[in-house]
PDB file of N, CA and C in Angstrom:
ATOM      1  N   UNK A   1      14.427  17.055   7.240  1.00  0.00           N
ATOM      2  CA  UNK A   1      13.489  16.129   6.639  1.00  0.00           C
ATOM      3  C   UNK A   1      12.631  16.900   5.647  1.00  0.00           C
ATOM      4  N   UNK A   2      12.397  16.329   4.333  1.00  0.00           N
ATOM      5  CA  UNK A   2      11.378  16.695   3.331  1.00  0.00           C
ATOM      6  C   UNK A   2      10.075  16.761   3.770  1.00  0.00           C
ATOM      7  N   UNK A   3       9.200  17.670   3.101  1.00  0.00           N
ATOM      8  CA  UNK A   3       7.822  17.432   3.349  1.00  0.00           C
ATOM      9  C   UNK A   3       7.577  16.296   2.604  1.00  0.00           C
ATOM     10  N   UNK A   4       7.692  15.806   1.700  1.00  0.00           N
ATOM     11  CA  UNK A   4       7.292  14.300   1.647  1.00  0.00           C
ATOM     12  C   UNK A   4       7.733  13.207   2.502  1.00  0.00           C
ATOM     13  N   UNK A   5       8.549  13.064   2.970  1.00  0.00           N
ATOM     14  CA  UNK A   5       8.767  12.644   3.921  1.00  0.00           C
ATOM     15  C   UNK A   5       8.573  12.604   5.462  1.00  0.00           C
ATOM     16  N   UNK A   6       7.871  13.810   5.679  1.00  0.00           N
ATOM     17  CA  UNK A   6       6.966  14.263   6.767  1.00  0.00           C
ATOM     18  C   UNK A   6       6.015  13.495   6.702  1.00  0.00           C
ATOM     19  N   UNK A   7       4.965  14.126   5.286  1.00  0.00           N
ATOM     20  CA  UNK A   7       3.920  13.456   4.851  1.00  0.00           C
ATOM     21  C   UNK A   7       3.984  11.921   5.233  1.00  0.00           C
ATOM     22  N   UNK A   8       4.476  10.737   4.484  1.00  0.00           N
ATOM     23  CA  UNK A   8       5.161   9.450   4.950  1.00  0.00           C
ATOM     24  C   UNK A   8       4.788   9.248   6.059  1.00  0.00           C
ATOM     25  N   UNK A   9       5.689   9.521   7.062  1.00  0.00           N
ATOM     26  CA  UNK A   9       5.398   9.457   8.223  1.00  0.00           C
ATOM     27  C   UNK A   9       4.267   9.421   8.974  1.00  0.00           C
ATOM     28  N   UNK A  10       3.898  10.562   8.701  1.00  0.00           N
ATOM     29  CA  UNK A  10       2.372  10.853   9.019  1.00  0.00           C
ATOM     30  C   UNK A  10       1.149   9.966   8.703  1.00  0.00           C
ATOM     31  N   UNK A  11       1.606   9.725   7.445  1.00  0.00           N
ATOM     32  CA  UNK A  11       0.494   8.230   6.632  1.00  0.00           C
ATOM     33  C   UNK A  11       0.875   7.191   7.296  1.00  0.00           C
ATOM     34  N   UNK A  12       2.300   6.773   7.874  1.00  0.00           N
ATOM     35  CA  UNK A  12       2.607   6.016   8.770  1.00  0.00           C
ATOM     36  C   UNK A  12       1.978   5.496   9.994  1.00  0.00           C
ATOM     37  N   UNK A  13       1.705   6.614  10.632  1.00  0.00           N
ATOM     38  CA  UNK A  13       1.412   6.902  11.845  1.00  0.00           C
ATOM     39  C   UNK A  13      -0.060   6.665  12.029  1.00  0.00           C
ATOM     40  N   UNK A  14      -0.962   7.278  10.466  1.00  0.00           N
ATOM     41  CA  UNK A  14      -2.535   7.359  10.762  1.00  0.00           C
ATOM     42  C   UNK A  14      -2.709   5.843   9.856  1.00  0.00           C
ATOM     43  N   UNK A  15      -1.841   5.204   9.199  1.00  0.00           N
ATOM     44  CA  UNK A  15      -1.972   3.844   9.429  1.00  0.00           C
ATOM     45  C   UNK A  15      -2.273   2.914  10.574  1.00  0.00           C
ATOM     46  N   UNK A  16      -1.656   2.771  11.613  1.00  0.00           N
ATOM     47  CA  UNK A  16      -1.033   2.371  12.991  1.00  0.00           C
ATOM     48  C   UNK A  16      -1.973   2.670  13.606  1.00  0.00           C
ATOM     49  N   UNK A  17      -2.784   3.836  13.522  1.00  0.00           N
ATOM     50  CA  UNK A  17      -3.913   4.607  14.464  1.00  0.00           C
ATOM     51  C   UNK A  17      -5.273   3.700  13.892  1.00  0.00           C
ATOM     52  N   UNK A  18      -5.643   3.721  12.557  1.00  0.00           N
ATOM     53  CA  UNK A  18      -6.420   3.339  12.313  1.00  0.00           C
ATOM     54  C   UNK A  18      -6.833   2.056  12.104  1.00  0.00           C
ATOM     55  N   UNK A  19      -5.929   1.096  12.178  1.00  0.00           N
ATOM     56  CA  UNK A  19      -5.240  -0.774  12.357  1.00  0.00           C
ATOM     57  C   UNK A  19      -5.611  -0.867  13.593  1.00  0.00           C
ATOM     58  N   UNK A  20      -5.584   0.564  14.845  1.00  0.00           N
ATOM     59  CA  UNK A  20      -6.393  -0.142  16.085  1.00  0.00           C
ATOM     60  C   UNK A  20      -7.304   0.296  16.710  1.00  0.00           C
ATOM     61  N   UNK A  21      -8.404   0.529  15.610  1.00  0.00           N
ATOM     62  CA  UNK A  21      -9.541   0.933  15.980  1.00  0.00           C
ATOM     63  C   UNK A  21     -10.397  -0.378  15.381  1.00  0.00           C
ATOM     64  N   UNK A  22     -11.380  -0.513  16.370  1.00  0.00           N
ATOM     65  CA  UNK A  22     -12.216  -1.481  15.295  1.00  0.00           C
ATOM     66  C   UNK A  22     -13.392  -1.508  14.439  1.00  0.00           C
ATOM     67  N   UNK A  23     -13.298  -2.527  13.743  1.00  0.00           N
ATOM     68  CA  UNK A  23     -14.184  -2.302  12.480  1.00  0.00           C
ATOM     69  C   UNK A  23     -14.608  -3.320  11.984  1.00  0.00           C
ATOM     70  N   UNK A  24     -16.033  -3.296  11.214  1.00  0.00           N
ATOM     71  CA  UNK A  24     -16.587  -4.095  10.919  1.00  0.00           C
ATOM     72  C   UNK A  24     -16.426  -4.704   9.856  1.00  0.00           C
ATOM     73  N   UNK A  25     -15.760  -4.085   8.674  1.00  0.00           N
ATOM     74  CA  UNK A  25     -15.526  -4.588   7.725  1.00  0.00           C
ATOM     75  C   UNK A  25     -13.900  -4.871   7.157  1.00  0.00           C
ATOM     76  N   UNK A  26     -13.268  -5.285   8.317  1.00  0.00           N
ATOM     77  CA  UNK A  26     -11.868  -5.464   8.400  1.00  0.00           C
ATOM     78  C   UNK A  26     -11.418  -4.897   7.809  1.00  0.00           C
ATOM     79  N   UNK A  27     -11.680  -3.559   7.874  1.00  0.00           N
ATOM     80  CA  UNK A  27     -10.730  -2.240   7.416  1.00  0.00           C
ATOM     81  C   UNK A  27     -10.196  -2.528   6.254  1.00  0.00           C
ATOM     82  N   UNK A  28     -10.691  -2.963   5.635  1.00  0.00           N
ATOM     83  CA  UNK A  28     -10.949  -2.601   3.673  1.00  0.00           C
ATOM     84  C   UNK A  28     -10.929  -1.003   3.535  1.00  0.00           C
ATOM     85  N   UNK A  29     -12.537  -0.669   4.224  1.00  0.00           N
ATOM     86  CA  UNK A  29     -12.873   0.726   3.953  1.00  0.00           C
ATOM     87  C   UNK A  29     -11.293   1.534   4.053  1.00  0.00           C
ATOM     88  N   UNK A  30     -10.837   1.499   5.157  1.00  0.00           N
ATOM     89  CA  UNK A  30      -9.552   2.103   5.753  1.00  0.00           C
ATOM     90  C   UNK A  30      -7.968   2.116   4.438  1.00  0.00           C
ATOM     91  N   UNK A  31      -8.318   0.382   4.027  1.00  0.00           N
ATOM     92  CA  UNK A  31      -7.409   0.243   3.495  1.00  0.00           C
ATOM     93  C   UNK A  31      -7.335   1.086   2.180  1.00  0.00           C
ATOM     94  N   UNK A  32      -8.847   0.951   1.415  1.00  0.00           N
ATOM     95  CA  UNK A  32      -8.338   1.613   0.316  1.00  0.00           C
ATOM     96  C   UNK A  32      -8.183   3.406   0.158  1.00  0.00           C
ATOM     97  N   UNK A  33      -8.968   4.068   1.509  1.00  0.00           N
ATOM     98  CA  UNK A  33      -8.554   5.208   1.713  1.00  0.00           C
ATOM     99  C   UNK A  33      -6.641   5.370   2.001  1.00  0.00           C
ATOM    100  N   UNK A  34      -6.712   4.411   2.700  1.00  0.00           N
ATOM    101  CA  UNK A  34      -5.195   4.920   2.982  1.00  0.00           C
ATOM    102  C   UNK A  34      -4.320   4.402   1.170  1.00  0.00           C
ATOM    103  N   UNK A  35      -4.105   3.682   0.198  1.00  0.00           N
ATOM    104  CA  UNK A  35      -4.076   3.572  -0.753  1.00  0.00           C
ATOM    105  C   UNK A  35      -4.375   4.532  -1.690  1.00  0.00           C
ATOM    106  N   UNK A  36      -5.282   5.358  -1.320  1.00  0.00           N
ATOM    107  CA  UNK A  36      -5.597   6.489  -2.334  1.00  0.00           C
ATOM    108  C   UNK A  36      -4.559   7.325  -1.920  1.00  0.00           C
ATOM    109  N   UNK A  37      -4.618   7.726  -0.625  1.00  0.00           N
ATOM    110  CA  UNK A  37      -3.805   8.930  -0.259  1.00  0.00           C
ATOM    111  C   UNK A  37      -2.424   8.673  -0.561  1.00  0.00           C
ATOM    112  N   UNK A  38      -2.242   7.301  -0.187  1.00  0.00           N
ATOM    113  CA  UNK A  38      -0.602   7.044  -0.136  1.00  0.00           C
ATOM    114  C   UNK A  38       0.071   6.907  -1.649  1.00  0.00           C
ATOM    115  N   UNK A  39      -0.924   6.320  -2.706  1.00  0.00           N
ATOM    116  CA  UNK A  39       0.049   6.442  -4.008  1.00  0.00           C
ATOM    117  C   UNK A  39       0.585   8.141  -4.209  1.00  0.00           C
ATOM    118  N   UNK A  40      -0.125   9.077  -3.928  1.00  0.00           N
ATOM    119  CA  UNK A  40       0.033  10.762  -4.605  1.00  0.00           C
ATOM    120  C   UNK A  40       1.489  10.790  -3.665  1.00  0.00           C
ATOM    121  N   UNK A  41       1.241  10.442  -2.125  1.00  0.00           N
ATOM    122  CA  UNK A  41       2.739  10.362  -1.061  1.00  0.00           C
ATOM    123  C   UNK A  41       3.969   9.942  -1.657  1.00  0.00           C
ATOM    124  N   UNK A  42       3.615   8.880  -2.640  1.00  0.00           N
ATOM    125  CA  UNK A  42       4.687   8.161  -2.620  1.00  0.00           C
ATOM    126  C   UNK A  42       5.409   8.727  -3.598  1.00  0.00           C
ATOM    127  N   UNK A  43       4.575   9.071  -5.294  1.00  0.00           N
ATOM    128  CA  UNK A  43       4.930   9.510  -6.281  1.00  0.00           C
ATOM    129  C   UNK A  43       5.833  10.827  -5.520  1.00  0.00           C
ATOM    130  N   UNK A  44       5.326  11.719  -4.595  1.00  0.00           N
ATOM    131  CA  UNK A  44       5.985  12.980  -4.709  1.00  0.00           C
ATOM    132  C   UNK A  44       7.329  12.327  -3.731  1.00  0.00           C
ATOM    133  N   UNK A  45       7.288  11.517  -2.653  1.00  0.00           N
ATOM    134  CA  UNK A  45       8.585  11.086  -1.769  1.00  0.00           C
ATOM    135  C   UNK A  45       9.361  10.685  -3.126  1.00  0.00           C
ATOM    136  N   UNK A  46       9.266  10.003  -3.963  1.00  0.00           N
ATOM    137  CA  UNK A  46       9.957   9.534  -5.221  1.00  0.00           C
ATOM    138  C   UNK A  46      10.684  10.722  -6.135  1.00  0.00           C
ATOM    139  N   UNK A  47       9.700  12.056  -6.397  1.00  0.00           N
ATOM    140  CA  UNK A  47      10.067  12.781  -6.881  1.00  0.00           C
ATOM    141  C   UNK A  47      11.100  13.689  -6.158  1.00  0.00           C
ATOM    142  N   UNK A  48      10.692  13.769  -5.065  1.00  0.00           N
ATOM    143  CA  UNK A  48      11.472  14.568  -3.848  1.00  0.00           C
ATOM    144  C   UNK A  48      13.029  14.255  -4.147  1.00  0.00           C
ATOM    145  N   UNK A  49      13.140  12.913  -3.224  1.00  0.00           N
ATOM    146  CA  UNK A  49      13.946  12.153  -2.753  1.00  0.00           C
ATOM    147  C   UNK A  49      15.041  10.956  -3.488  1.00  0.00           C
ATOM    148  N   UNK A  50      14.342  10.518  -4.820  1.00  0.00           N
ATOM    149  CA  UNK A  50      14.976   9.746  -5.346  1.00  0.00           C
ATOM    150  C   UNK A  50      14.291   8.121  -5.685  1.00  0.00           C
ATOM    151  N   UNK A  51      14.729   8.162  -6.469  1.00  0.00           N
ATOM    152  CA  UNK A  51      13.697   6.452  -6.774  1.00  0.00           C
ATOM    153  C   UNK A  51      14.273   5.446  -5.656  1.00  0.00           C
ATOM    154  N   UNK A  52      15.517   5.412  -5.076  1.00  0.00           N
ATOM    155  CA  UNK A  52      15.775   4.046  -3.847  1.00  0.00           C
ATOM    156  C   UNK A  52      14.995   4.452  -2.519  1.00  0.00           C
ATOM    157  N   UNK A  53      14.709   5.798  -2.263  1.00  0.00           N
ATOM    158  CA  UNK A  53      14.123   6.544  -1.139  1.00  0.00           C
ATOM    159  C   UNK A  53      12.503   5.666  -1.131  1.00  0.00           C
ATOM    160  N   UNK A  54      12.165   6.352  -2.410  1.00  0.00           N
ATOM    161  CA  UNK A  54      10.781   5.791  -2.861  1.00  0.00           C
ATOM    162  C   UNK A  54      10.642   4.506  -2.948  1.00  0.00           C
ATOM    163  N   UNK A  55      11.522   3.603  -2.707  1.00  0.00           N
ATOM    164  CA  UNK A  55      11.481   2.020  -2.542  1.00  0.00           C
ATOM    165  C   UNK A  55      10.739   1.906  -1.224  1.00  0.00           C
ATOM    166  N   UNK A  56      12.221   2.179  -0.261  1.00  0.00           N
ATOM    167  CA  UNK A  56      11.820   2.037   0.701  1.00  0.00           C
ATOM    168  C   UNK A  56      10.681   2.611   1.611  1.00  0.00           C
ATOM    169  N   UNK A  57       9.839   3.848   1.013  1.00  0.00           N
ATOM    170  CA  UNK A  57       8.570   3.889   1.520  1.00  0.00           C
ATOM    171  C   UNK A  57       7.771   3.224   0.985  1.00  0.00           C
ATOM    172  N   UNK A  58       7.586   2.346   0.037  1.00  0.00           N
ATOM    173  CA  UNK A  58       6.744   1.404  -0.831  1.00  0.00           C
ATOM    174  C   UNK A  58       6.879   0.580   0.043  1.00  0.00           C
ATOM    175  N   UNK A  59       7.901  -0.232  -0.064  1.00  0.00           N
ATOM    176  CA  UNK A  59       8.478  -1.117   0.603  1.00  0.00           C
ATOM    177  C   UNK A  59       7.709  -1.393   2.678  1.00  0.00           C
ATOM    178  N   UNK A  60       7.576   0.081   3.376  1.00  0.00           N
ATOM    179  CA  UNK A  60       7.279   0.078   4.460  1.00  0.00           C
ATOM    180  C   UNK A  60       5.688   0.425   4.585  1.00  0.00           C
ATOM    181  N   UNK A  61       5.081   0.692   3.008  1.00  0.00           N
ATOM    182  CA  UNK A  61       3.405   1.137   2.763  1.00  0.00           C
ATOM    183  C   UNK A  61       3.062  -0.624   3.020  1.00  0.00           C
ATOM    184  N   UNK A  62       3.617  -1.076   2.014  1.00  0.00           N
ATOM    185  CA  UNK A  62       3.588  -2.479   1.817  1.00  0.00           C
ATOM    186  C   UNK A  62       3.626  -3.301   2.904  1.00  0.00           C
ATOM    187  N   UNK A  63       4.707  -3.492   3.817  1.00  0.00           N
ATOM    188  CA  UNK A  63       4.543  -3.992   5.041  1.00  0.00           C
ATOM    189  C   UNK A  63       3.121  -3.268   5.880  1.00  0.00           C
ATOM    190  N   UNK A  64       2.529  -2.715   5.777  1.00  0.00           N
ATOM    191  CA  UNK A  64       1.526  -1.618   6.858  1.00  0.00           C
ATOM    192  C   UNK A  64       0.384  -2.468   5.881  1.00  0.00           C
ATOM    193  N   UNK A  65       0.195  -2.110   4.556  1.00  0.00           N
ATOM    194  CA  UNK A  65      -1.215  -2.685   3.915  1.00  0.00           C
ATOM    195  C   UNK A  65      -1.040  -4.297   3.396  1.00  0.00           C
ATOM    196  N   UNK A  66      -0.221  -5.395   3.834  1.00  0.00           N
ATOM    197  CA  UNK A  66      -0.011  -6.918   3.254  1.00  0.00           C
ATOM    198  C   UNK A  66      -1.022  -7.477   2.689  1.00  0.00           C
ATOM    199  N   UNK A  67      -2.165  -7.064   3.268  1.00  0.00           N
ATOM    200  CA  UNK A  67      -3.075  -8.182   2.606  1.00  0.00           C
ATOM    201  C   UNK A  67      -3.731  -7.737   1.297  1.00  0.00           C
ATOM    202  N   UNK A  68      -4.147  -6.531   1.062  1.00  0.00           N
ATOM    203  CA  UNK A  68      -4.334  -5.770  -0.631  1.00  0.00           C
ATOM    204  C   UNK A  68      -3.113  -5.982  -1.499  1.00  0.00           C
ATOM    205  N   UNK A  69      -2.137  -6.328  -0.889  1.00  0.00           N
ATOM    206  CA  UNK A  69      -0.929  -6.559  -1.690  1.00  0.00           C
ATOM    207  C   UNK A  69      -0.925  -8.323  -1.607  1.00  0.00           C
ATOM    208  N   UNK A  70      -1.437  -9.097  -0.825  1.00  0.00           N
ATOM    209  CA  UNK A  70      -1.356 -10.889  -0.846  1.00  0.00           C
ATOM    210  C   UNK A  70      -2.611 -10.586  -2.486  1.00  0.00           C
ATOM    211  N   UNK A  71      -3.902 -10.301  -1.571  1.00  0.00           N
ATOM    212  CA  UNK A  71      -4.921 -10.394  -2.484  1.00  0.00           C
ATOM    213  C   UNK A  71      -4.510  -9.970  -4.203  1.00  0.00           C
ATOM    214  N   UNK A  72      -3.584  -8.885  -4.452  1.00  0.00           N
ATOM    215  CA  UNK A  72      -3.642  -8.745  -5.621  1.00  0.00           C
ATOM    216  C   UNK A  72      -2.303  -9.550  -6.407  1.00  0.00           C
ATOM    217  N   UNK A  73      -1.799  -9.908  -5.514  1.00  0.00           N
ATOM    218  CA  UNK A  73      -0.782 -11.197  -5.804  1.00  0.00           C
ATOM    219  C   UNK A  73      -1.265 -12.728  -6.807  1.00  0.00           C
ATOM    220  N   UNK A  74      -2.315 -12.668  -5.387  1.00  0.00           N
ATOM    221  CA  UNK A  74      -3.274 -13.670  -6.541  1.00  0.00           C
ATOM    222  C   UNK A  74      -4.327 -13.359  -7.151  1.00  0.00           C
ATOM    223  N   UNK A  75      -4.472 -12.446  -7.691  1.00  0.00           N
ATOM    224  CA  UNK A  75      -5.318 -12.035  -8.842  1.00  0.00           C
ATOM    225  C   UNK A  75      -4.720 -12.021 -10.189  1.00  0.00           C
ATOM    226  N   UNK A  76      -3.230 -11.416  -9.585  1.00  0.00           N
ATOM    227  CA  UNK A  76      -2.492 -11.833 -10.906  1.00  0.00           C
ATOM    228  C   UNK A  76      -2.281 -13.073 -11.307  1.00  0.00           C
ATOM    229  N   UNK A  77      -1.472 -13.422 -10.745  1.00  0.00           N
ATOM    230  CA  UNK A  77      -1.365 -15.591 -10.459  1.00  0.00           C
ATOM    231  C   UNK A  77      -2.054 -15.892 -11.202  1.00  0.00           C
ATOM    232  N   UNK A  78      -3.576 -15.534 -10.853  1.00  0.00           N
ATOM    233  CA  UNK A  78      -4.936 -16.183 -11.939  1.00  0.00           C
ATOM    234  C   UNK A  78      -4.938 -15.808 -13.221  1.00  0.00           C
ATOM    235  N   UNK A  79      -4.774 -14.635 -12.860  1.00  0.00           N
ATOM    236  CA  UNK A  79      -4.855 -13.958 -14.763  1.00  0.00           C
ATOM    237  C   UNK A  79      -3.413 -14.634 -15.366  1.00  0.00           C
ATOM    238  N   UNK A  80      -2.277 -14.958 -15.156  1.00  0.00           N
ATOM    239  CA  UNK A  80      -1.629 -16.018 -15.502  1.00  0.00           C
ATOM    240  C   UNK A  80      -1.171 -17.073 -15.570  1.00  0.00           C
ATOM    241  N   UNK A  81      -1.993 -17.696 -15.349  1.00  0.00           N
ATOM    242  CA  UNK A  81      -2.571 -19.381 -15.679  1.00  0.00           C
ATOM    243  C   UNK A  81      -3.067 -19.167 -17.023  1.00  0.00           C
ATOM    244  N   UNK A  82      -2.434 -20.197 -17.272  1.00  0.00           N
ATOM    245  CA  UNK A  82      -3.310 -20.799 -18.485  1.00  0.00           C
ATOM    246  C   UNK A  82      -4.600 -22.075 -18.382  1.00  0.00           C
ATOM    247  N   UNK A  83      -5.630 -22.128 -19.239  1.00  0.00           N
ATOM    248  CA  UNK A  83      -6.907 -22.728 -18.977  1.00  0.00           C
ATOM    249  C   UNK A  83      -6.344 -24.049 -19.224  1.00  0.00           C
ATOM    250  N   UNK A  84      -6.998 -24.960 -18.521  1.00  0.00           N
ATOM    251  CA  UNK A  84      -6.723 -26.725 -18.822  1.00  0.00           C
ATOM    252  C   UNK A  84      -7.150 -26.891 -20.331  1.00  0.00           C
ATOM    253  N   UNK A  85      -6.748 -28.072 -20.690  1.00  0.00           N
ATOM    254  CA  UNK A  85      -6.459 -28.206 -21.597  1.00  0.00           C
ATOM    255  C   UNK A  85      -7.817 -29.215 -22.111  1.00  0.00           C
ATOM    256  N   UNK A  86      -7.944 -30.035 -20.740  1.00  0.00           N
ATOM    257  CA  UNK A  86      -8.862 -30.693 -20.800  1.00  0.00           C
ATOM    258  C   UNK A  86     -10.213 -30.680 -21.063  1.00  0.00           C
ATOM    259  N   UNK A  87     -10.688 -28.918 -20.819  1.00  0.00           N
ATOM    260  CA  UNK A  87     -12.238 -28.562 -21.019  1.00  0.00           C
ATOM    261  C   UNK A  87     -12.361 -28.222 -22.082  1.00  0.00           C
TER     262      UNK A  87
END
């Protein structure tokens, strides 16, 4: 196994750890720490390993953080709409 792929894991793991601890601010705080750390993870698992490798840890970051990924789903959505026509 790669050290990026160690790494992975590990972000894996202190995901999972930190999802069951509790918190007051529904682990936002958590989320975007783990987001910081995990884009530099991912870029190097990508560089390591290969761009389909690097899917599938996106792919399993993504399942672990859903809702920063729902939320910015529809942020985009909004920014592409177009304004009524009517105002």
């Amino acid at each position: 196994m790669t050290l990026s792929l160690l790494l992975a894991c590990l972000w894996a793991f202190a995901a999972n750890v930190l999802a069951m601890l509790p918190s007051r601010d529904n682990l936002w705080r958590r989320a975007y720490g783990l987001i910081a750390v995990g884009v530099p993870i991912l870029g190097f698992v990508t560089w390591q390993n290969g761009p389909w490798v690097g899917l599938l840890v996106l792919a399993a970051g993504m399942s672990v953080l859903r809702w920063p990924v729902i939320y910015l789903g529809r942020w985009l959505r909004r920014l592409g709409r177009k304004p009524d026509a009517d105002t």
